[in-house]
C-alpha atoms as a PDB file:
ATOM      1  CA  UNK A   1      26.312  12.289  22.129  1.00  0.00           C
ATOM      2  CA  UNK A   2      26.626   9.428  19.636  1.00  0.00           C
ATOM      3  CA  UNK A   3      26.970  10.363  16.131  1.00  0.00           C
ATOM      4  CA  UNK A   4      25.333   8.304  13.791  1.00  0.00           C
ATOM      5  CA  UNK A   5      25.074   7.673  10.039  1.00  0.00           C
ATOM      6  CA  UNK A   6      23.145   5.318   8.418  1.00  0.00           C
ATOM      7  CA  UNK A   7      24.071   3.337   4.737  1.00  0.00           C
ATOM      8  CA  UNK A   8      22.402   1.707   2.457  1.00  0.00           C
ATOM      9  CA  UNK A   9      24.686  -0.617   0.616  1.00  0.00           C
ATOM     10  CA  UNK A  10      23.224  -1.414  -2.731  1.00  0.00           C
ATOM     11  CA  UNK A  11      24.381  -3.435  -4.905  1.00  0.00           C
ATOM     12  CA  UNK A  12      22.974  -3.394  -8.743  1.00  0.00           C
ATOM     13  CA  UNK A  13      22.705  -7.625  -9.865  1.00  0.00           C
ATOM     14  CA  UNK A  14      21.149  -9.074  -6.444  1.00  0.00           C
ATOM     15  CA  UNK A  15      21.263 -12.941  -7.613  1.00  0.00           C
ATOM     16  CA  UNK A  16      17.314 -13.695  -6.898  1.00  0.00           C
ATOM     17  CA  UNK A  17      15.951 -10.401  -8.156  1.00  0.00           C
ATOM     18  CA  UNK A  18      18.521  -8.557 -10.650  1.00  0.00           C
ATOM     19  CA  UNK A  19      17.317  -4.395 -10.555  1.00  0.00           C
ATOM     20  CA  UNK A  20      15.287  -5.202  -8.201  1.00  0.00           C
ATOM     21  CA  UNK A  21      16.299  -1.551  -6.754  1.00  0.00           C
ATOM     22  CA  UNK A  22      15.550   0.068  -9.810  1.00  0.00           C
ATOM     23  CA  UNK A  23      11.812  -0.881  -9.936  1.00  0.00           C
ATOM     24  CA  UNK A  24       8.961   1.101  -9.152  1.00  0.00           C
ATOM     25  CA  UNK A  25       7.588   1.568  -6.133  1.00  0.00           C
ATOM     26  CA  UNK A  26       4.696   4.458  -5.877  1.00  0.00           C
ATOM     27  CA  UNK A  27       6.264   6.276  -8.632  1.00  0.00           C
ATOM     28  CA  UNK A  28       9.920   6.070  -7.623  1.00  0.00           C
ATOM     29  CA  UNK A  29      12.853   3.743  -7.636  1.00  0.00           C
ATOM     30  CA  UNK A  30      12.791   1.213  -4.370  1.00  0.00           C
ATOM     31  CA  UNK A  31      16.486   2.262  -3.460  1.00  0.00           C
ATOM     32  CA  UNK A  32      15.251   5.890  -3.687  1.00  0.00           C
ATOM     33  CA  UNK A  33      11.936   4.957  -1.267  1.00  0.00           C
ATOM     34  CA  UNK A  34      14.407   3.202   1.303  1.00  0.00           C
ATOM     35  CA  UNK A  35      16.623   6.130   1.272  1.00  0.00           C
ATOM     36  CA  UNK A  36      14.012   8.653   1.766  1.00  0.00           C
ATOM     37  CA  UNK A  37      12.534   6.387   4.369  1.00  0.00           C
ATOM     38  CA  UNK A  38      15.890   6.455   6.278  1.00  0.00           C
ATOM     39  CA  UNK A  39      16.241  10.673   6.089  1.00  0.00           C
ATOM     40  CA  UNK A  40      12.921  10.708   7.093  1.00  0.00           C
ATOM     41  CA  UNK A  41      13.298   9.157  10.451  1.00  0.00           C
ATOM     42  CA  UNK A  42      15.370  12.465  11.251  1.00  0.00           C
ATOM     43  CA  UNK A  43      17.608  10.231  13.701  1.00  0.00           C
ATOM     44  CA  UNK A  44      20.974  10.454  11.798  1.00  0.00           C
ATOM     45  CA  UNK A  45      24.002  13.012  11.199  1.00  0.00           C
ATOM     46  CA  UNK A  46      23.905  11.608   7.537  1.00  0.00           C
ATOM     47  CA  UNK A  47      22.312   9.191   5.293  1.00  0.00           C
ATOM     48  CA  UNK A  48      24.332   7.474   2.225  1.00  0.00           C
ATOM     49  CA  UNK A  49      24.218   5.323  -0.530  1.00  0.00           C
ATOM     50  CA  UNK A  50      27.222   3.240  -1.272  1.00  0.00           C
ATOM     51  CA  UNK A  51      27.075   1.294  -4.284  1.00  0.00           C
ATOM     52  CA  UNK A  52      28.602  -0.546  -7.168  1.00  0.00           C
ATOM     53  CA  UNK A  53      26.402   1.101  -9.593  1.00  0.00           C
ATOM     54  CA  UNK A  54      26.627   4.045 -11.800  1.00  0.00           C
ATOM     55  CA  UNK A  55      23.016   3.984 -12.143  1.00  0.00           C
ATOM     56  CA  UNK A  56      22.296   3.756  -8.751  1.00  0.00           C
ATOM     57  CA  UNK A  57      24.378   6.841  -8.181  1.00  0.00           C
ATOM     58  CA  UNK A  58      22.422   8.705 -10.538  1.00  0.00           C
ATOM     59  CA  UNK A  59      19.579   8.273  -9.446  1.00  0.00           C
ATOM     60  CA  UNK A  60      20.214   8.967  -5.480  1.00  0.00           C
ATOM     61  CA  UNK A  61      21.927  12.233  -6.891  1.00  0.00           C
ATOM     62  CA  UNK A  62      18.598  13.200  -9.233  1.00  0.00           C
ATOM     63  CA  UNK A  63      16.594  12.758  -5.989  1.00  0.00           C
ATOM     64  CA  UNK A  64      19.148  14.749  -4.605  1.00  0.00           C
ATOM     65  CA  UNK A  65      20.124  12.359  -2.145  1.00  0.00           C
ATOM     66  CA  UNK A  66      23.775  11.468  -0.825  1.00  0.00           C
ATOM     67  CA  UNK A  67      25.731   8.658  -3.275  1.00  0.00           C
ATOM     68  CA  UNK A  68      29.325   7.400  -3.060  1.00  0.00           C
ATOM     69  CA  UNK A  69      30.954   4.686  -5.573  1.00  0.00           C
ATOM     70  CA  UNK A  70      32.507   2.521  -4.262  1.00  0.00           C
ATOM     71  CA  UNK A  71      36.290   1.129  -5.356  1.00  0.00           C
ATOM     72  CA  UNK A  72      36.610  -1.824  -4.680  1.00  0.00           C
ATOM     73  CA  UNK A  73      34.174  -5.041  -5.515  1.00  0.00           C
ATOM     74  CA  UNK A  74      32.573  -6.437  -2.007  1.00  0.00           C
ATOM     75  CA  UNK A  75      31.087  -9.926  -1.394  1.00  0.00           C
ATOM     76  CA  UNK A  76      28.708  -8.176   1.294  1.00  0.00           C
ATOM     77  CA  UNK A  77      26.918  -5.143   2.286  1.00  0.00           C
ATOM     78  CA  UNK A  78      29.086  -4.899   5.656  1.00  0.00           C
ATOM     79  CA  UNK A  79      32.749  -4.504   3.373  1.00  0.00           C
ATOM     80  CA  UNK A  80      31.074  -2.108   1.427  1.00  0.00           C
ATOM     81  CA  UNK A  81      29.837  -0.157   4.137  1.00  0.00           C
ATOM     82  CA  UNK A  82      33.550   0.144   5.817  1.00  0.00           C
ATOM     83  CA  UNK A  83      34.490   1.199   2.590  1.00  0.00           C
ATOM     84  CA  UNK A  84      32.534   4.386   2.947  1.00  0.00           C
ATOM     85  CA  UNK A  85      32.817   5.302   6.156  1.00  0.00           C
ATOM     86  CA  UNK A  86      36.735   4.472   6.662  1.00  0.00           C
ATOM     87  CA  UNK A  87      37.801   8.099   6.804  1.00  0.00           C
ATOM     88  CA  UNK A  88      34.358   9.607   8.408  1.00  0.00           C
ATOM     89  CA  UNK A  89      33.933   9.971  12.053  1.00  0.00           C
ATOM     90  CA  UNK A  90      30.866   8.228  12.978  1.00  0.00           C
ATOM     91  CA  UNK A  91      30.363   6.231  16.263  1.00  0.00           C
ATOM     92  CA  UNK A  92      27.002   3.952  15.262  1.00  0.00           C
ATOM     93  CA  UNK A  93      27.021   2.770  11.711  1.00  0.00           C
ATOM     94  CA  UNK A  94      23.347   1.937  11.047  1.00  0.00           C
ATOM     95  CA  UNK A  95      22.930  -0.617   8.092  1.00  0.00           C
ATOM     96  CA  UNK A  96      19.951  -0.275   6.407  1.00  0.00           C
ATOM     97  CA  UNK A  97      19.173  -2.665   3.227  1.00  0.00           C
ATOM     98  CA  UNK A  98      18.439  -1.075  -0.109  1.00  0.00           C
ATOM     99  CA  UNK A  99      15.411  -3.432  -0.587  1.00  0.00           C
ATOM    100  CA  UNK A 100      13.366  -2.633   2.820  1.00  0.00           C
ATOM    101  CA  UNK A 101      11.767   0.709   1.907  1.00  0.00           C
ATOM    102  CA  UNK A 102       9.469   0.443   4.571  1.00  0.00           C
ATOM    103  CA  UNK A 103      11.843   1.229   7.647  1.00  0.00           C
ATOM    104  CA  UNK A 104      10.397   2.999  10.315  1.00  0.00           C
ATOM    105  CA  UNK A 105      11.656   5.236  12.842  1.00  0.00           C
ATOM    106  CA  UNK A 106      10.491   3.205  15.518  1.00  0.00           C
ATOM    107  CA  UNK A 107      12.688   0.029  15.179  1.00  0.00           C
ATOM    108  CA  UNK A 108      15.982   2.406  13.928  1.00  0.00           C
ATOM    109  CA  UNK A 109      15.456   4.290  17.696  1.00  0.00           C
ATOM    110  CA  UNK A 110      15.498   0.950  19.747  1.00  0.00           C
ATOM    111  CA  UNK A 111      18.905  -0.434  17.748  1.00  0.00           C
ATOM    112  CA  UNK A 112      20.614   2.940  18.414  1.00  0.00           C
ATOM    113  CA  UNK A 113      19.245   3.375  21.951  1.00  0.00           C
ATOM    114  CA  UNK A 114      21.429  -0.104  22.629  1.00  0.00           C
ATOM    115  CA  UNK A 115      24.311   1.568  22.051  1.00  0.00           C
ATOM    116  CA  UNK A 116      23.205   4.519  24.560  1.00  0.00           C
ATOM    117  CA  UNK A 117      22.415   2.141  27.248  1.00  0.00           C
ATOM    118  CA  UNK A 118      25.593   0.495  26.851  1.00  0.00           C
ATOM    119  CA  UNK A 119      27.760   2.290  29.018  1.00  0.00           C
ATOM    120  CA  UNK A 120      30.390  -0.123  28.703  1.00  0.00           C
ATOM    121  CA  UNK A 121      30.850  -1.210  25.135  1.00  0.00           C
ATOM    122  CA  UNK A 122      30.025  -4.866  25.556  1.00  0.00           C
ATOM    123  CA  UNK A 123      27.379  -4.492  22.854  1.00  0.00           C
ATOM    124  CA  UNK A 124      29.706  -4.320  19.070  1.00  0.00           C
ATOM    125  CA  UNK A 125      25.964  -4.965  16.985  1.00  0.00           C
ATOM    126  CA  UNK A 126      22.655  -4.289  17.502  1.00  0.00           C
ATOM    127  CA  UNK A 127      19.820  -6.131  15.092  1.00  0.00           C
ATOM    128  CA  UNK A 128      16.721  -6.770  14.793  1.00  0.00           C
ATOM    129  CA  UNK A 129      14.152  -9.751  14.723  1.00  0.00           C
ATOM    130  CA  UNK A 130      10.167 -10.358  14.876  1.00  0.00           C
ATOM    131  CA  UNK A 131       8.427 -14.058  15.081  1.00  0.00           C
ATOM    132  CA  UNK A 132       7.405 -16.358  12.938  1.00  0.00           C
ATOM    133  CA  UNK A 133       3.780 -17.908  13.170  1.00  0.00           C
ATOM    134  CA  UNK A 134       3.472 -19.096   9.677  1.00  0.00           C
ATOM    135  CA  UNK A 135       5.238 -23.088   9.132  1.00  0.00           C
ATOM    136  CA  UNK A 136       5.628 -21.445   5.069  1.00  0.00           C
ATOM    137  CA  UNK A 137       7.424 -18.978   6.736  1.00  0.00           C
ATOM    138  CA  UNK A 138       9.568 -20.732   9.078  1.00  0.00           C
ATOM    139  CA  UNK A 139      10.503 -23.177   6.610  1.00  0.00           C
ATOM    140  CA  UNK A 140      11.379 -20.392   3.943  1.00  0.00           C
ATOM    141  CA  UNK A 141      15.144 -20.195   3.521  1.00  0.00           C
ATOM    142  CA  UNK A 142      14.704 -16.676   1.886  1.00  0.00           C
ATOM    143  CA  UNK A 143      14.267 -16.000   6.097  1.00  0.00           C
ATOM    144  CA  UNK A 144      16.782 -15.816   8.011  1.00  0.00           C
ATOM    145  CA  UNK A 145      15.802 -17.512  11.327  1.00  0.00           C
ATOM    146  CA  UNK A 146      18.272 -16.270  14.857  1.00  0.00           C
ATOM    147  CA  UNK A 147      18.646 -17.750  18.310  1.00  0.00           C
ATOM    148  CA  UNK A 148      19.359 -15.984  20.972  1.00  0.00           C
ATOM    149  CA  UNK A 149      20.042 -16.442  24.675  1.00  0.00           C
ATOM    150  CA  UNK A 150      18.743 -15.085  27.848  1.00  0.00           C
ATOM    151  CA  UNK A 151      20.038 -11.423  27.601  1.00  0.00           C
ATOM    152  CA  UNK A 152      19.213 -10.917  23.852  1.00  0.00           C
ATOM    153  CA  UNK A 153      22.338 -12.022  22.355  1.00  0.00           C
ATOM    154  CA  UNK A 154      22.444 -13.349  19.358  1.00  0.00           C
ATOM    155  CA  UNK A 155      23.518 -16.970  19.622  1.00  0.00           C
ATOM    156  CA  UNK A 156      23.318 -18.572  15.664  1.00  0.00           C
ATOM    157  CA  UNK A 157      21.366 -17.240  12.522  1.00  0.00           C
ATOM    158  CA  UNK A 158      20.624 -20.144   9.615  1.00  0.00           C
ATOM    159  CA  UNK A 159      18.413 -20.144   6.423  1.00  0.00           C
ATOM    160  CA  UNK A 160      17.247 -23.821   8.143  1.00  0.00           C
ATOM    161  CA  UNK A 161      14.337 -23.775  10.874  1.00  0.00           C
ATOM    162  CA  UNK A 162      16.709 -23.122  14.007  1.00  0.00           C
ATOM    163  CA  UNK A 163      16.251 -24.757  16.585  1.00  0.00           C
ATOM    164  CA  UNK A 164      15.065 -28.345  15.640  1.00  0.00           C
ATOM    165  CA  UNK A 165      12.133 -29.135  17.859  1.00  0.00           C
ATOM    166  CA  UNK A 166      12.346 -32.703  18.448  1.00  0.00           C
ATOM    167  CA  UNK A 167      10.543 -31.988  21.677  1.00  0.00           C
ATOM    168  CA  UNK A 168       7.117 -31.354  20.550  1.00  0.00           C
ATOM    169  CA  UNK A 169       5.632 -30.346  23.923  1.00  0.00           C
ATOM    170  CA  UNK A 170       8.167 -27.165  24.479  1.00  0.00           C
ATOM    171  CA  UNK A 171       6.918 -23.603  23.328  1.00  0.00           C
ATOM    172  CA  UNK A 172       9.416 -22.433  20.496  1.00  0.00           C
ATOM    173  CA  UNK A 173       8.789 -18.796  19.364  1.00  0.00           C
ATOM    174  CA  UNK A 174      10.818 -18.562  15.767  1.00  0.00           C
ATOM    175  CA  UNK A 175      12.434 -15.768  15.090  1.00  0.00           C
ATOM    176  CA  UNK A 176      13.145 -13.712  12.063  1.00  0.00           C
ATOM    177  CA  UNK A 177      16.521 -11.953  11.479  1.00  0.00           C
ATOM    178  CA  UNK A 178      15.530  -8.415   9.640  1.00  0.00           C
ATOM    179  CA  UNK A 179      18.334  -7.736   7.725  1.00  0.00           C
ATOM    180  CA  UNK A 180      19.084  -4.285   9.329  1.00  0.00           C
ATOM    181  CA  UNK A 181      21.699  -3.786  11.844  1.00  0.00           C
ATOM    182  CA  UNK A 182      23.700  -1.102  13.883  1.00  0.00           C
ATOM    183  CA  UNK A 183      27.076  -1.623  14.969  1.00  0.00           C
ATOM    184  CA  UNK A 184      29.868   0.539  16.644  1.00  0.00           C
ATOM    185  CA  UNK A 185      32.646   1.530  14.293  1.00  0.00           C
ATOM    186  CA  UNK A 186      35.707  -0.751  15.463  1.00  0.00           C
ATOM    187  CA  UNK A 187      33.630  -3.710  15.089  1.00  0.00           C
ATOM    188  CA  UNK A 188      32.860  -2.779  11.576  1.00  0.00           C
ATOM    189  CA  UNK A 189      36.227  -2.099  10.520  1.00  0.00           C
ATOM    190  CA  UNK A 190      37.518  -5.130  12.671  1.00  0.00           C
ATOM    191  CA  UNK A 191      35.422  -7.108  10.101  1.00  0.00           C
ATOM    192  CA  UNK A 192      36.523  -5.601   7.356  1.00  0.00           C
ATOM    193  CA  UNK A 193      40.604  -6.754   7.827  1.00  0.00           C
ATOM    194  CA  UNK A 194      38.515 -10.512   8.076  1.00  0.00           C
ATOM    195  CA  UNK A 195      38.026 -12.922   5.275  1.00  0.00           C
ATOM    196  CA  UNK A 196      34.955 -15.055   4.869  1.00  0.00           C
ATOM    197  CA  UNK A 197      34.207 -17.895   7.365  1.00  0.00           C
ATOM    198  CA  UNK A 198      33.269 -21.421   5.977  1.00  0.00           C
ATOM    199  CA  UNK A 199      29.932 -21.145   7.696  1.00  0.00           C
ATOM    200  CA  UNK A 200      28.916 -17.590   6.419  1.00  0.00           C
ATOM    201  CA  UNK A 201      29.999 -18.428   2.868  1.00  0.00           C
ATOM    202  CA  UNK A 202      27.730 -21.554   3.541  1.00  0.00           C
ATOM    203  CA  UNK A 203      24.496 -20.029   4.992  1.00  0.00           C
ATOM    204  CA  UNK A 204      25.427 -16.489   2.395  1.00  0.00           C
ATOM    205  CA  UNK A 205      24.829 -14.824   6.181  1.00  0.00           C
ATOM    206  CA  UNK A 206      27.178 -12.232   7.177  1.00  0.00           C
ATOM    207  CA  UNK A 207      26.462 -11.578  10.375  1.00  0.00           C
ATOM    208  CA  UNK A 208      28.043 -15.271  11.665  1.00  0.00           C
ATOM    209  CA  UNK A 209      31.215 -13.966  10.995  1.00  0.00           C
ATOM    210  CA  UNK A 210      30.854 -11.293  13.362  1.00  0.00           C
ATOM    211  CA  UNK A 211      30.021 -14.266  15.994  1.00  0.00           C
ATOM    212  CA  UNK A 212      32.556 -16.232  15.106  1.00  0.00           C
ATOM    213  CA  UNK A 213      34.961 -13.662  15.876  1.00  0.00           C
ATOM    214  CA  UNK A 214      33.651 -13.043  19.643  1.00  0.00           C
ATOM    215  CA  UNK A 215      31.274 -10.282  18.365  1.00  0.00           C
ATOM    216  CA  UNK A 216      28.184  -9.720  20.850  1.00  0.00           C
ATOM    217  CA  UNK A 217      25.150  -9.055  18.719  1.00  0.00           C
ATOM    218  CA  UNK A 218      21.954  -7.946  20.508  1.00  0.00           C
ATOM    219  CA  UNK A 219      18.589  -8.592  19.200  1.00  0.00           C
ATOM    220  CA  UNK A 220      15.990  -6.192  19.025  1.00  0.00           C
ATOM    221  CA  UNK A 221      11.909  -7.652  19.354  1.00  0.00           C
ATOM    222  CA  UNK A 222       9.869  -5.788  16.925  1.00  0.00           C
ATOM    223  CA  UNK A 223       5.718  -6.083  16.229  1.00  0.00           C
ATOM    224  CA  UNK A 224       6.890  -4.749  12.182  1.00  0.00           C
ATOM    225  CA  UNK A 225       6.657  -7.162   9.957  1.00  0.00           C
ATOM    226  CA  UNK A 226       9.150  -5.028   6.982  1.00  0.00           C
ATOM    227  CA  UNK A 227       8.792  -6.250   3.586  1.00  0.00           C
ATOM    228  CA  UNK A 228      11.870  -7.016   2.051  1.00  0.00           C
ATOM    229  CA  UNK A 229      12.252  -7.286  -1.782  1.00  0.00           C
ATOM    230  CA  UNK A 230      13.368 -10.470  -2.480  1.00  0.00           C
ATOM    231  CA  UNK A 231      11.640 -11.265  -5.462  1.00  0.00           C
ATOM    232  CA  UNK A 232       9.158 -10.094  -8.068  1.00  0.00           C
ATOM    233  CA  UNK A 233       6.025 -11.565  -5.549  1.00  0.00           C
ATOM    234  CA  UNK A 234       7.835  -9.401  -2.624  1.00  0.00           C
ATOM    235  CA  UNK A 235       7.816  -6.565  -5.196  1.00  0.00           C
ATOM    236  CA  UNK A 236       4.071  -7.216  -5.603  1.00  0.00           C
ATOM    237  CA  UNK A 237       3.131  -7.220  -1.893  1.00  0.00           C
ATOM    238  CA  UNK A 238       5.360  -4.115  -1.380  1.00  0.00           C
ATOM    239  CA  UNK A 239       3.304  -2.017  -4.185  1.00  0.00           C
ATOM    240  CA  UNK A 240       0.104  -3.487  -2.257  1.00  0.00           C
ATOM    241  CA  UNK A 241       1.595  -2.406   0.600  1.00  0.00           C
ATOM    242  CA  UNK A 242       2.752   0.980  -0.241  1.00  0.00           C
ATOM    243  CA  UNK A 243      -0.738   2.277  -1.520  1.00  0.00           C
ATOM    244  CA  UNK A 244      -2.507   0.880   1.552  1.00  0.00           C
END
């Protein structure tokens, strides 16, 4: 049996939204709401916070949740996850973002049940995606759109509408990338040793560094449209969200 942990990287001065994961959502903190959100799927060995901030910690620990500091300043949530779980024996690390409180069991089952279907380890990442109907939406660069080919692998992610229909009469179904991934262990720490490619540092998307070093990433179709907390409007819809 696979064993799994999931961490929520969480970083204190996001560049949009500064605190953002400090503000209230239903009566607690949003990094608190994710993090019970995560325990409360029931489908991990563990569930930790790894973060740059002393407040941060505090607060996990007051809710009596699991905090680590980490040493060492990261440019993305993927270093600073390999930070924490260098020395623990994990096979899946699940990712799961400090601002999407509203992750459900559902969608964290399907990205771990890749790895169990993968007898073979082809698979290093499993994500996840859902369409985009709205043009808004698609032209947003706060979304990260993804491509992928026949099988589900993830082929490009950009901030730009990808692909460029200049063929008006073809059926494109745009994709979303939902900023929550699993991956197996090696691949994570394989990305670690890496420095920044050109491209990532240009889109600000991790995951095309895992691509551009031969990484298979398989996307996962899901119906939930997660609200992520970008900005104070996202924080807005969440809290309209949340007491729905």
């Amino acid at each position: 049996m696979l064993k799994k942990i999931a961490v929520i990287p969480a970083r204190l001065e996001a560049q949009r939204f500064p605190k953002k994961l400090l503000q209230d959502l239903g009566g607690a903190p949003v990094i608190v709401r994710t993090y019970e959100a995560a325990v409360r799927t029931g489908l991990f060995d563990q569930v930790l916070v790894a973060t740059d901030s002393k407040d941060i910690y505090q607060i996990i620990r007051q809710y009596d949740g699991k905090a680590i500091m980490s040493q060492k300043e990261h440019d993305c949530g993927s270093n600073r996850i390999a930070e924490a779980v260098l020395d623990l024996d994990y096979d899946i690390i699940v990712n799961v973002q400090g601002d999407e409180p509203f992750t459900n069991r559902g969608d964290l089952e399907r990205l771990i049940q890749v790895f169990e279907e993968d007898k073979d380890h082809k698979v290093d990442l499993a994500s996840l995606m859902h369409p985009l109907t709205e043009e808004s939406e698609i032209q947003d660069p706060n979304n990260v759109k993804v491509i992928v080919d026949d099988l589900g692998n993830a082929i490009y992610f950009s901030r730009s509408p990808i692909p460029f229909v200049r063929d008006e009469s073809v059926d494109i179904e745009f994709q979303k990338h939902i900023g929550i991934y699993a991956f197996r262990k090696k691949a994570l720490m394989e990305f670690y040793k890496t420095a920044p490619t050109p491209l990532e540092m240009a889109e600000k998307i991790e995951c095309i560094r895992y691509l551009e070093h031969g990484k298979k990433i398989r996307m996962v179709k899901t119906s939930n449209r997660s609200i992520g907390i970008d900005t104070p409007t996202d924080l807005e819809k969440a809290r309209v969200l949340w007491e729905s």
